[in-house]
Structures are given as structure tokens and as C-alpha cells.
C-alpha atoms as a PDB file:
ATOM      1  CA  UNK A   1      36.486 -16.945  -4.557  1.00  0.00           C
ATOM      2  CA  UNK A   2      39.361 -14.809  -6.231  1.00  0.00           C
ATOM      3  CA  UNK A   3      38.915 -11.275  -6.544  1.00  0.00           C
ATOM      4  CA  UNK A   4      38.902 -11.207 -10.122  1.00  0.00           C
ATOM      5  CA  UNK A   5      35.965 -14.368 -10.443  1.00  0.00           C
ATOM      6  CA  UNK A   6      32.522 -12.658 -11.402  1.00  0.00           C
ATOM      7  CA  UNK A   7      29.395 -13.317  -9.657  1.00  0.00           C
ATOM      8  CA  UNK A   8      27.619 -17.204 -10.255  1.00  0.00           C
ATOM      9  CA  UNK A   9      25.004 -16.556 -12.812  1.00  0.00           C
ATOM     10  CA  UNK A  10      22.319 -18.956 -13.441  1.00  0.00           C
ATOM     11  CA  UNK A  11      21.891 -19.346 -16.988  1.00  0.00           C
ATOM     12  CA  UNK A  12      17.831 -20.396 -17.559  1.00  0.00           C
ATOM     13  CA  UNK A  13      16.944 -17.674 -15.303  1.00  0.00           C
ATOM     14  CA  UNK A  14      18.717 -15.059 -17.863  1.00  0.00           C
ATOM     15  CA  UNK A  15      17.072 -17.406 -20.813  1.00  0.00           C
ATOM     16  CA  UNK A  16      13.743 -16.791 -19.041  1.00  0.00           C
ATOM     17  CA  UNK A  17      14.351 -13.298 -18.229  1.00  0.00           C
ATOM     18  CA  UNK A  18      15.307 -12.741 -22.355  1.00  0.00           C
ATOM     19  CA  UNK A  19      12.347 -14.609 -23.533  1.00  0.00           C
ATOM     20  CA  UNK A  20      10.027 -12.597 -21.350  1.00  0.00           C
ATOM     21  CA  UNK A  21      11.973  -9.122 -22.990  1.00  0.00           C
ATOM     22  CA  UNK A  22      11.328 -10.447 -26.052  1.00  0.00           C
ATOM     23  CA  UNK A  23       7.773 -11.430 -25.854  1.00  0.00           C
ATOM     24  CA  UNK A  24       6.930  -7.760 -24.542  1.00  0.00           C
ATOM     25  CA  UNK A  25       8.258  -6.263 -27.901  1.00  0.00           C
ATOM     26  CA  UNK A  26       5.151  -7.806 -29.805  1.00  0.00           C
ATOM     27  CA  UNK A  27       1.969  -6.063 -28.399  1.00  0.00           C
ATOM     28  CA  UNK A  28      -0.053  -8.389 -30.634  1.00  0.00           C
ATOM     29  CA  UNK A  29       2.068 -11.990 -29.804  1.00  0.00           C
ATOM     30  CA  UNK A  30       4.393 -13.508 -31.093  1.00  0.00           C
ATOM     31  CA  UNK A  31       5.520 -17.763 -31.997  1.00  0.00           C
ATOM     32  CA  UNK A  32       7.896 -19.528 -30.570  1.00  0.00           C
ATOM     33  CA  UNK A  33       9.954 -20.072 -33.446  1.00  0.00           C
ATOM     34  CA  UNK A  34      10.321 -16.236 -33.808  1.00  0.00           C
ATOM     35  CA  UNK A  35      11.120 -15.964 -30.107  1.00  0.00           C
ATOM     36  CA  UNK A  36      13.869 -18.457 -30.657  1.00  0.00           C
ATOM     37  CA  UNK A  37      15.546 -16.827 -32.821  1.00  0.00           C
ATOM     38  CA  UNK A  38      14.844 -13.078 -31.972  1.00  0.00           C
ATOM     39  CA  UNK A  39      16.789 -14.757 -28.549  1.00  0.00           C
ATOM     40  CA  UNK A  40      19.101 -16.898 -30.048  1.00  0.00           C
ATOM     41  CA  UNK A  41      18.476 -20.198 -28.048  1.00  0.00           C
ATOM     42  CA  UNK A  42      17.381 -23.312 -29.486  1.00  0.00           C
ATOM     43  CA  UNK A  43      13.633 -24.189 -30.177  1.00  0.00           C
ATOM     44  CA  UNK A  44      13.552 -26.949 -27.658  1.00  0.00           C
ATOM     45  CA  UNK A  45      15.160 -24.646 -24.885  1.00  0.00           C
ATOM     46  CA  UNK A  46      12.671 -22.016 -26.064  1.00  0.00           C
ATOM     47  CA  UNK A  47       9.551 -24.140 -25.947  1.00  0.00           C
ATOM     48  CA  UNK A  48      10.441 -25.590 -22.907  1.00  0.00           C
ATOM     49  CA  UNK A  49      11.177 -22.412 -20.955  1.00  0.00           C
ATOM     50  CA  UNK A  50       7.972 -21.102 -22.613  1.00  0.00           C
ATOM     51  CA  UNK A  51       5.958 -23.458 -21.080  1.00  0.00           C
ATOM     52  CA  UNK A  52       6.971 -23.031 -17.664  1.00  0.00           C
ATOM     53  CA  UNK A  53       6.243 -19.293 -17.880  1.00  0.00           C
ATOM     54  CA  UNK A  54       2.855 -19.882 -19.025  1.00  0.00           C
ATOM     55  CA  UNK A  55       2.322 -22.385 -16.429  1.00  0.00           C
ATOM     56  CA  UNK A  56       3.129 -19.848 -13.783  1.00  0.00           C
ATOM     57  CA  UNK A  57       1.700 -17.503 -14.844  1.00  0.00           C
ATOM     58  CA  UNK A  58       3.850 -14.977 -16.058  1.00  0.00           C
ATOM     59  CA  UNK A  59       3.229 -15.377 -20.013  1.00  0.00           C
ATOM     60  CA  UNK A  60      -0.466 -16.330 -22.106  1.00  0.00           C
ATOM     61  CA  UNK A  61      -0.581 -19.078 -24.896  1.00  0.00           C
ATOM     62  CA  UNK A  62      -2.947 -17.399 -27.896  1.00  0.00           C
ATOM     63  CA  UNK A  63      -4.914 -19.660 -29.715  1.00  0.00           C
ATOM     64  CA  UNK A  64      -3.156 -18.761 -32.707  1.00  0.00           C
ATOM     65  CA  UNK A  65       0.195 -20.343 -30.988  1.00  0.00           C
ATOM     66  CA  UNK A  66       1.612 -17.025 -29.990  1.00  0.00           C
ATOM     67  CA  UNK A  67       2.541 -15.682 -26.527  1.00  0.00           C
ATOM     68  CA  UNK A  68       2.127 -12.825 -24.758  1.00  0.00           C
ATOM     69  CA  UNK A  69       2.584 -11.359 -21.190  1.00  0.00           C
ATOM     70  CA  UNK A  70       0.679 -13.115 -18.595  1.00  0.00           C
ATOM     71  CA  UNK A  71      -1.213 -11.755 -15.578  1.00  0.00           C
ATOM     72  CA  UNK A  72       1.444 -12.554 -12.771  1.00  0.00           C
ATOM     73  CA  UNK A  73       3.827 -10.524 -14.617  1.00  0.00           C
ATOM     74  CA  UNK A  74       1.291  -7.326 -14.945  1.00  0.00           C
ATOM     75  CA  UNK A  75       0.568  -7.719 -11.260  1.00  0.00           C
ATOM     76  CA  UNK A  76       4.216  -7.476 -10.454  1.00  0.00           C
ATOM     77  CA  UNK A  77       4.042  -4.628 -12.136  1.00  0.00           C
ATOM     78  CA  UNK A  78       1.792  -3.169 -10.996  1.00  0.00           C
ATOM     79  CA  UNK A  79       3.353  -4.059  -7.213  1.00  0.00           C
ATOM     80  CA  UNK A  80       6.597  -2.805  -8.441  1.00  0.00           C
ATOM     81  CA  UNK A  81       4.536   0.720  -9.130  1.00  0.00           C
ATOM     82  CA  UNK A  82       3.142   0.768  -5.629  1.00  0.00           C
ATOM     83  CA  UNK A  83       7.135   0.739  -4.385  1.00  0.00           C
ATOM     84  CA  UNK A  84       7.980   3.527  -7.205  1.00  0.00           C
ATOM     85  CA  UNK A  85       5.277   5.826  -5.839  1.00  0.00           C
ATOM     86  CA  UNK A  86       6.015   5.089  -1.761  1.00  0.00           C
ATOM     87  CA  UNK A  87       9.778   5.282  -2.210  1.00  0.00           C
ATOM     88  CA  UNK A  88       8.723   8.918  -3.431  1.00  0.00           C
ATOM     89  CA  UNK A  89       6.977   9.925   0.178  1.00  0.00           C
ATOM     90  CA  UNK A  90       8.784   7.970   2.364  1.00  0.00           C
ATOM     91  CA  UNK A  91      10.884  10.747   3.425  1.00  0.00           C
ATOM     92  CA  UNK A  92       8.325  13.175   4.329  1.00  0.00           C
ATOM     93  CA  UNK A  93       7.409  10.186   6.386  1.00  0.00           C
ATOM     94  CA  UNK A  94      10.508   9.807   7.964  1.00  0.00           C
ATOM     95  CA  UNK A  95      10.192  13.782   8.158  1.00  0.00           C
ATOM     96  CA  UNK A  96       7.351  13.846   9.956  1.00  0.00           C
ATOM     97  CA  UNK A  97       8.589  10.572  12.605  1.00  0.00           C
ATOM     98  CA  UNK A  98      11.672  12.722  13.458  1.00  0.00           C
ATOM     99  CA  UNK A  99       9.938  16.250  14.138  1.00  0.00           C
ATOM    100  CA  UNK A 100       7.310  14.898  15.804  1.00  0.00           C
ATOM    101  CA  UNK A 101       9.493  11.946  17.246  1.00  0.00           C
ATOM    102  CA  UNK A 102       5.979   9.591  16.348  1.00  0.00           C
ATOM    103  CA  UNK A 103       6.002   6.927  14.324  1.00  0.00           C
ATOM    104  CA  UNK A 104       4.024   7.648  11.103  1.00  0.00           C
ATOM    105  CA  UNK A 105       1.228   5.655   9.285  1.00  0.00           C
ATOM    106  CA  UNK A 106       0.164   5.472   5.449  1.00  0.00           C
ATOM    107  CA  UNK A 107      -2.976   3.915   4.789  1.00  0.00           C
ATOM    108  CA  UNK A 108      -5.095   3.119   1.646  1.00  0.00           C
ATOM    109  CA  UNK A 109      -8.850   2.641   1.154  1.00  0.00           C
ATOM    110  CA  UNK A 110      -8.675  -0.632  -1.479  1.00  0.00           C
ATOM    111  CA  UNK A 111     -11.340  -3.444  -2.603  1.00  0.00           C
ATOM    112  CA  UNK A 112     -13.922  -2.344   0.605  1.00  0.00           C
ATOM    113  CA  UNK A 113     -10.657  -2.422   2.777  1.00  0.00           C
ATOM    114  CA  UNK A 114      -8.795  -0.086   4.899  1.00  0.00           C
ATOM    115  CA  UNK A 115      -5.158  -1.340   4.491  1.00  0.00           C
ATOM    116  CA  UNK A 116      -1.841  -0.113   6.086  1.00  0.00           C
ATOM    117  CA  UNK A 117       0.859   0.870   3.031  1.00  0.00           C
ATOM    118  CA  UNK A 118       3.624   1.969   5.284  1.00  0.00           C
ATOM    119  CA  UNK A 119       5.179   2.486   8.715  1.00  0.00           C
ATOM    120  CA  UNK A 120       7.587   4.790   9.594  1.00  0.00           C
ATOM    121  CA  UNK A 121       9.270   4.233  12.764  1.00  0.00           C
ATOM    122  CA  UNK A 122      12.186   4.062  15.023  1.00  0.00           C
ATOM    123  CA  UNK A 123      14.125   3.730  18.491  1.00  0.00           C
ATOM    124  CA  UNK A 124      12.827   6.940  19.554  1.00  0.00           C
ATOM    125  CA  UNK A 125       9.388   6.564  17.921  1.00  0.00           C
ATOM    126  CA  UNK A 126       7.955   3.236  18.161  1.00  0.00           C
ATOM    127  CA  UNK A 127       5.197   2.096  16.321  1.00  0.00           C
ATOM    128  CA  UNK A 128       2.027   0.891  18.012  1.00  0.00           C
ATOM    129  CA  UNK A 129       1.340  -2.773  18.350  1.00  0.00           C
ATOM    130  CA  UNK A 130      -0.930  -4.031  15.634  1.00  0.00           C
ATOM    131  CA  UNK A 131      -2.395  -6.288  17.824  1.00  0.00           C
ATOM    132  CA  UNK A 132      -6.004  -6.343  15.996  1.00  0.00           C
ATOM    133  CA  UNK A 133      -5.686  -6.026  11.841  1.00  0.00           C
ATOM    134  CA  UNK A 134      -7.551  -2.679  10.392  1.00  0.00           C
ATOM    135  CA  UNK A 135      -9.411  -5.094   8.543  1.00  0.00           C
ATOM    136  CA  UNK A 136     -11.426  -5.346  12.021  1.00  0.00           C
ATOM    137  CA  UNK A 137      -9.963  -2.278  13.591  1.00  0.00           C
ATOM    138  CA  UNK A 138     -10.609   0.712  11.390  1.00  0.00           C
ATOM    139  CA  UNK A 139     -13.650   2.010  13.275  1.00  0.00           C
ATOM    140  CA  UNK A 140     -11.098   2.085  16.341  1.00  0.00           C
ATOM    141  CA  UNK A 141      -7.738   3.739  14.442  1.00  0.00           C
ATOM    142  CA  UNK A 142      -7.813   7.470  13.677  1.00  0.00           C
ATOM    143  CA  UNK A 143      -6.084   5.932  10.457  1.00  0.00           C
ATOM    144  CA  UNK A 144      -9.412   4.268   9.516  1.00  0.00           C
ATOM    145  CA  UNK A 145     -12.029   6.959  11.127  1.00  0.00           C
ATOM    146  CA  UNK A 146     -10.415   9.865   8.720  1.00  0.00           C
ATOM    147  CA  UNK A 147     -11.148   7.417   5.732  1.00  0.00           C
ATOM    148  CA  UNK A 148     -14.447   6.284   6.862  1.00  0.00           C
ATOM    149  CA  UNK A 149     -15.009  10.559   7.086  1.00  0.00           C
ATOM    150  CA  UNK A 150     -14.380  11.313   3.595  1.00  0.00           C
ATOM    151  CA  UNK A 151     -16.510   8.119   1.792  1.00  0.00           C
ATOM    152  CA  UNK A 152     -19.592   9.188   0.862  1.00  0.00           C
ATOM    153  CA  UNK A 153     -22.835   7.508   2.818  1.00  0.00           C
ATOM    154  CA  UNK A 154     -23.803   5.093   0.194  1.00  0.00           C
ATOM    155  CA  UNK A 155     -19.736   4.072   0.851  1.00  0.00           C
ATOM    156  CA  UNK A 156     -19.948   4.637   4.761  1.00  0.00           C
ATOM    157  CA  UNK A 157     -22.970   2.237   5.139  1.00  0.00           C
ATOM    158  CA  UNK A 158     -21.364  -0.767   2.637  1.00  0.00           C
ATOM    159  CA  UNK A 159     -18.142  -1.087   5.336  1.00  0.00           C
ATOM    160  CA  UNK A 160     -20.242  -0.483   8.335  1.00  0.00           C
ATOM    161  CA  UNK A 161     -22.831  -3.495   7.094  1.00  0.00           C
ATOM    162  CA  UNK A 162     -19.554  -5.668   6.519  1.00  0.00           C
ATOM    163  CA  UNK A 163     -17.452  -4.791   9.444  1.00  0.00           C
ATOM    164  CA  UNK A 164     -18.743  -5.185  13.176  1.00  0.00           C
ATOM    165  CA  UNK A 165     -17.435  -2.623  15.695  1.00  0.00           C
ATOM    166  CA  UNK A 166     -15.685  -4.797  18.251  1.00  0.00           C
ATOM    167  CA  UNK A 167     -15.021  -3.531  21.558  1.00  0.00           C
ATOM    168  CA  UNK A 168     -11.230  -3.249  21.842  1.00  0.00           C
ATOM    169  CA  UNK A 169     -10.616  -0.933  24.836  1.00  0.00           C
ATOM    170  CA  UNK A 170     -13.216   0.507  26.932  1.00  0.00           C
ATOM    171  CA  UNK A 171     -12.927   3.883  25.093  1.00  0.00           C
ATOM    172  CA  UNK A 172     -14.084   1.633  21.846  1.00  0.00           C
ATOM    173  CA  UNK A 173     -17.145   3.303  19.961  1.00  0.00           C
ATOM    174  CA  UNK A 174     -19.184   0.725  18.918  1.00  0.00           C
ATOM    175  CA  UNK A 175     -22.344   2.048  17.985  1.00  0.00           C
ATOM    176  CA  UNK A 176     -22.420   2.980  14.307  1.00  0.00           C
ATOM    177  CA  UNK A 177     -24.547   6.228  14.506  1.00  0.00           C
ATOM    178  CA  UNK A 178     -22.513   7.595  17.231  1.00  0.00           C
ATOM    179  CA  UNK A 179     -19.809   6.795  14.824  1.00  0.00           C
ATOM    180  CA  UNK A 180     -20.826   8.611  12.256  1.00  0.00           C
ATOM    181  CA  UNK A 181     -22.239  11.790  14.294  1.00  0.00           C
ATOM    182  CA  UNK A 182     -18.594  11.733  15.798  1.00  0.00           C
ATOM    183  CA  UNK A 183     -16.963  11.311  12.482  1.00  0.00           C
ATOM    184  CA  UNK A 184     -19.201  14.471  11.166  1.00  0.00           C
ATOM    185  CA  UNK A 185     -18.532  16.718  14.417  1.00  0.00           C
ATOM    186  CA  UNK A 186     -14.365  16.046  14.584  1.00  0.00           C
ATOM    187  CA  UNK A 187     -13.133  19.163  15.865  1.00  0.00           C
ATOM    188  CA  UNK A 188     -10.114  18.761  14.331  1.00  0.00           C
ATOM    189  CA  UNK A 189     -11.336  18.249  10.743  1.00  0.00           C
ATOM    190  CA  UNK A 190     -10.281  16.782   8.494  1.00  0.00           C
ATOM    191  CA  UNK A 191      -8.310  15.082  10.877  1.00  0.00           C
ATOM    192  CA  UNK A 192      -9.624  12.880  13.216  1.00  0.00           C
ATOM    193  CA  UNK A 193      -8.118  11.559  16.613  1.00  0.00           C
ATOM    194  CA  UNK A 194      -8.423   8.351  17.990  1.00  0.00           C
ATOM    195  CA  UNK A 195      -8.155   8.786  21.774  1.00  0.00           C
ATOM    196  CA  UNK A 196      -7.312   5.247  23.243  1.00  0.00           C
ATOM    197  CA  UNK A 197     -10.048   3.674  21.128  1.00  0.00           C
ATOM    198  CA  UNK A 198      -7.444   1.101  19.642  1.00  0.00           C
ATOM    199  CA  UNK A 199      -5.245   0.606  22.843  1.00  0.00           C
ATOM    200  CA  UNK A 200      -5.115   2.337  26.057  1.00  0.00           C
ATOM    201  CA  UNK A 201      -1.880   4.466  26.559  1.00  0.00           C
ATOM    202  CA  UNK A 202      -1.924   5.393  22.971  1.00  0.00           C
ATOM    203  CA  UNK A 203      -3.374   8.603  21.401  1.00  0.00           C
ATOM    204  CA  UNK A 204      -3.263   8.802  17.414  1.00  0.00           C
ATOM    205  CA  UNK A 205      -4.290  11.904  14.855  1.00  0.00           C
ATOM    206  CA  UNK A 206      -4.566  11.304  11.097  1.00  0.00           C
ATOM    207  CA  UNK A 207      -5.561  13.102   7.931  1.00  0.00           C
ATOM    208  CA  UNK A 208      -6.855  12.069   4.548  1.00  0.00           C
ATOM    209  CA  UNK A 209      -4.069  11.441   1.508  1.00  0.00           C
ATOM    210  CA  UNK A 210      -5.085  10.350  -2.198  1.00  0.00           C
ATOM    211  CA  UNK A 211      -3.414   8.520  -4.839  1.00  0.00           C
ATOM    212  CA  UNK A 212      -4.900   9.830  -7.645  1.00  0.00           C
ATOM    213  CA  UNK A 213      -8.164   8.594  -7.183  1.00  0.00           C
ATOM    214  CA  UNK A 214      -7.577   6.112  -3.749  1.00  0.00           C
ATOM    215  CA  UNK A 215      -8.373   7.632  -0.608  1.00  0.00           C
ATOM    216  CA  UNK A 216      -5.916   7.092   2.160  1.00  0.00           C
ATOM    217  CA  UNK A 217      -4.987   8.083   5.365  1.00  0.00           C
ATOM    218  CA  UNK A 218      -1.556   9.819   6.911  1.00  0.00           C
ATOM    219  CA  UNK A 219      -1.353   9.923  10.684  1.00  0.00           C
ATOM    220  CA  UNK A 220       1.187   9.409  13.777  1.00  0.00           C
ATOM    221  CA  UNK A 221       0.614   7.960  17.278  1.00  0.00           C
ATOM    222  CA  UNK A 222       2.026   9.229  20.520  1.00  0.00           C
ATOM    223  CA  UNK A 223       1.538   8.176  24.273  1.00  0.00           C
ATOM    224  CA  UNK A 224      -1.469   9.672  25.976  1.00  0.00           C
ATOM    225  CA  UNK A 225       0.198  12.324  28.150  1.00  0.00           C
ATOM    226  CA  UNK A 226       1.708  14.406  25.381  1.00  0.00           C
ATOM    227  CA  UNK A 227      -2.507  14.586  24.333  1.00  0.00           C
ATOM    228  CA  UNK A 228      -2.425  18.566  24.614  1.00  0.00           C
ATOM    229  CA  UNK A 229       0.008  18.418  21.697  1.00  0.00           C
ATOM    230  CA  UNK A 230      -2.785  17.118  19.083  1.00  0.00           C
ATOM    231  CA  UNK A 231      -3.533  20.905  17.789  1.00  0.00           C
ATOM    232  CA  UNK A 232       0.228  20.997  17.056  1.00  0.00           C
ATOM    233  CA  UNK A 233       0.610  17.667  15.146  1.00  0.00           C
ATOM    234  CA  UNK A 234      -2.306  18.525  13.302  1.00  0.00           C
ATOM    235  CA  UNK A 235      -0.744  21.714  11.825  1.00  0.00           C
ATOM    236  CA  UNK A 236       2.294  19.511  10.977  1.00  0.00           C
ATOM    237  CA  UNK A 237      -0.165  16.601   9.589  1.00  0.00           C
ATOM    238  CA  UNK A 238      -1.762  18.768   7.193  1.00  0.00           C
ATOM    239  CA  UNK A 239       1.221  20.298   4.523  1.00  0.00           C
ATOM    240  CA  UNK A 240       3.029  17.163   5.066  1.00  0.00           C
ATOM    241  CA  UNK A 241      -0.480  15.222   3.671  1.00  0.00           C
ATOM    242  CA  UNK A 242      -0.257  17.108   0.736  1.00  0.00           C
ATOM    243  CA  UNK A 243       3.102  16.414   0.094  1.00  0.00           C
ATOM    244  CA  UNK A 244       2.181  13.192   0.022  1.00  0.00           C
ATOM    245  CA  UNK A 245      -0.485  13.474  -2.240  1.00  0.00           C
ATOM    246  CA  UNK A 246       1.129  15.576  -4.867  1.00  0.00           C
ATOM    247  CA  UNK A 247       3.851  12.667  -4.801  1.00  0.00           C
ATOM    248  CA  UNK A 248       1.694   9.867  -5.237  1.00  0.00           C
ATOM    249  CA  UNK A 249      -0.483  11.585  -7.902  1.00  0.00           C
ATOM    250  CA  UNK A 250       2.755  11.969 -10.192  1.00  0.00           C
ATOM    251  CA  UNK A 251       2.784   9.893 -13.066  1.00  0.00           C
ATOM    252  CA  UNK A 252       5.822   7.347 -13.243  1.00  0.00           C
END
């Protein structure tokens, strides 16, 4: 290709991409007659590309014949969000990884689920292997013990009742009031350790995050000799935590 050619451009996706820009200027709908000719492209391109969008998802047919932004699309937005507000704390994360030379974990409680959001690793600060999903591993993971901490009972007793406490290393707890009476008498609160519970070798600390209302979870893992340095990495856990809450909290 000569220096001077521009990029290859593929024509219905910018059609597509115009129709979709112009459907979002009418709140309340609009034809596709109008949308033809608010984009200039013929009817018959304009129907045709219409109906692929609303098959996919990404535009609505009214009864009344007009269109308007479909569900896919609103979920991509609301995805593309999620990356706005993380690109915003992912360097206190990467902060905290090369202070503490740990790799560090973001974690959100969503839909009954404890769910990783982020890693933050490197050559000199490995993450942990994953082995067993939080899904099934949250009672094991300081990540998932510091949210389990801060839901209320009512809360507490809904995951427990849907989640069974599998045994993953021998230092597993697996009994859910000794759980819970653990959970209430962390020393360290609000953070919470997990002290090989997930996988032997491997020490973890985390504390609670929010994002705006969500409840979350900010921690690091470390190998289990440098365990007399938990006190420290808790003092550097907790400003960074609310960092990260007063940057996911913003409004975009």
C-alpha cells in the first residue's frame, strides 16, 4: 500500500454506524423514510440496514413503524461505562502492585455474585492461579470474605443457602457459622485475610470498595512467608480503597 492510500473503509458498516446516530437524535422514534433522508442513503439501503439492526438487537421496531435504540446497544453502553470508570483506578492499582510488588484484585458484588473486575499484575508480581471461579470460591478468597463481611444477614444467609463451601485446601472453612463468627471477629477489620484458604503457599488481604451503591472488594496476594507483612499491606490497602471508591463514584 502507498504511503499516501488511506485506510480500507467498509462502507455499510459507516451506513449502519450513521443510521444508529441518527436514530438516537429522536428520543420518541423516528420512520424510516425520515432516517433516509436525515442520512442521505436510499430507502431500500435504509430499510434493509434497518432491519438487520433490529434483528440483532441493537435498534426496536415501534408499532407505529418507527425505530429506536435497542437493548444490545444500551448494554454496550452500559459495558463501555464499566471500562470508563476502571480505566479511572487502574493506576492506583498498578500503584499498589508496584509498592507492594503483589498483584492486585478488584472485585464486585453483582446479581447474588461475587465477580472479579480487574487484575493487576506483573513479572515481579504474579497473580494467583484462578484455579476454582469465585462463583464457588468466595467463602475461600479474602476478596469474597470482605464482601460477604459488609452484606447485611438477610444478604449473608441468601449466598450462603446458594453457594456450598467446598473444601479447597485443608485450611478451607467450610462451616458457615464459623464463617460468619470469623468474618465478625477479623482482627484486621475491615479487611479480612485469607490465609491459604484458596491455595496453599498463598496468603491474600482485602478491603471493601463501592461503586456508588455496589459493594466490592480491593485486595493483593503474596506468598506465605512474607505473612508478618499483613499489618503493613493493610495500612497501604486502606487510602488506596478509597481512592478507588471516590473514582468509581464519579459521575461520567
Amino acid at each position: 500500500m502507498g504511503a499516501s492510500e488511506g485506510p480500507t473503509l467498509i462502507t455499510s458498516v459507516q451506513r449502519a454506524f450513521r443510521l444508529l446516530e441518527a436514530v438516537g437524535a429522536h428520543a420518541n422514534g423516528a420512520p424510516a423514510k425520515q432516517l433516509a433522508r436525515e442520512t442521505g442513503l436510499p430507502l431500500a439501503t435504509a430499510y434493509h440496514l434497518l432491519r438487520t439492526l433490529v434483528h440483532d438487537g441493537y435498534l426496536r421496531k415501534l408499532d407505529d413503524g418507527g425505530f429506536i435504540l435497542g437493548d444490545k446497544l444500551r448494554t454496550l453502553h452500559t459495558g463501555g461505562r464499566g471500562q470508563a470508570l476502571l480505566s479511572r483506578v487502574r493506576p492506583a492499582l498498578a500503584a499498589l502492585r508496584d509498592e507492594l510488588s503483589t498483584a492486585a484484585y478488584l472485585t464486585f458484588y453483582e446479581d447474588g455474585e461475587i465477580r472479579v473486575a480487574e487484575i493487576v499484575d506483573g513479572p515481579r508480581a504474579p497473580r494467583v492461579d484462578l484455579w476454582v471461579g469465585f462463583e464457588d470460591a468466595a467463602h475461600a478468597t479474602a476478596l469474597g470474605k470482605t464482601v460477604l463481611r459488609e452484606l447485611d444477614d438477610e444478604a449473608r444467609k441468601d449466598y450462603l443457602s446458594r453457594h456450598q463451601l467446598a473444601d479447597l485446601t485443608p485450611r478451607t472453612i467450610t462451616d458457615p457459622p464459623e464463617l460468619l463468627r470469623r468474618l465478625d471477629a477479623a482482627p484486621l477489620a475491615p479487611a479480612v485475610t485469607d490465609l491459604e484458604e484458596y491455595t496453599l503457599g498463598t496468603v491474600c488481604v482485602a478491603v471493601p470498595v463501592y461503586s456508588g451503591d455496589t459493594l466490592g472488594s480491593l485486595g493483593v496476594s503474596l506468598p506465605a512467608d512474607r505473612l508478618s507483612r499483613l499489618e503493613a499491606v493493610r495500612a497501604r490497602l486502606l487510602p488506596t480503597a478509597s481512592r478507588v471508591t471516590r473514582g468509581l463514584s464519579l459521575t461520567i
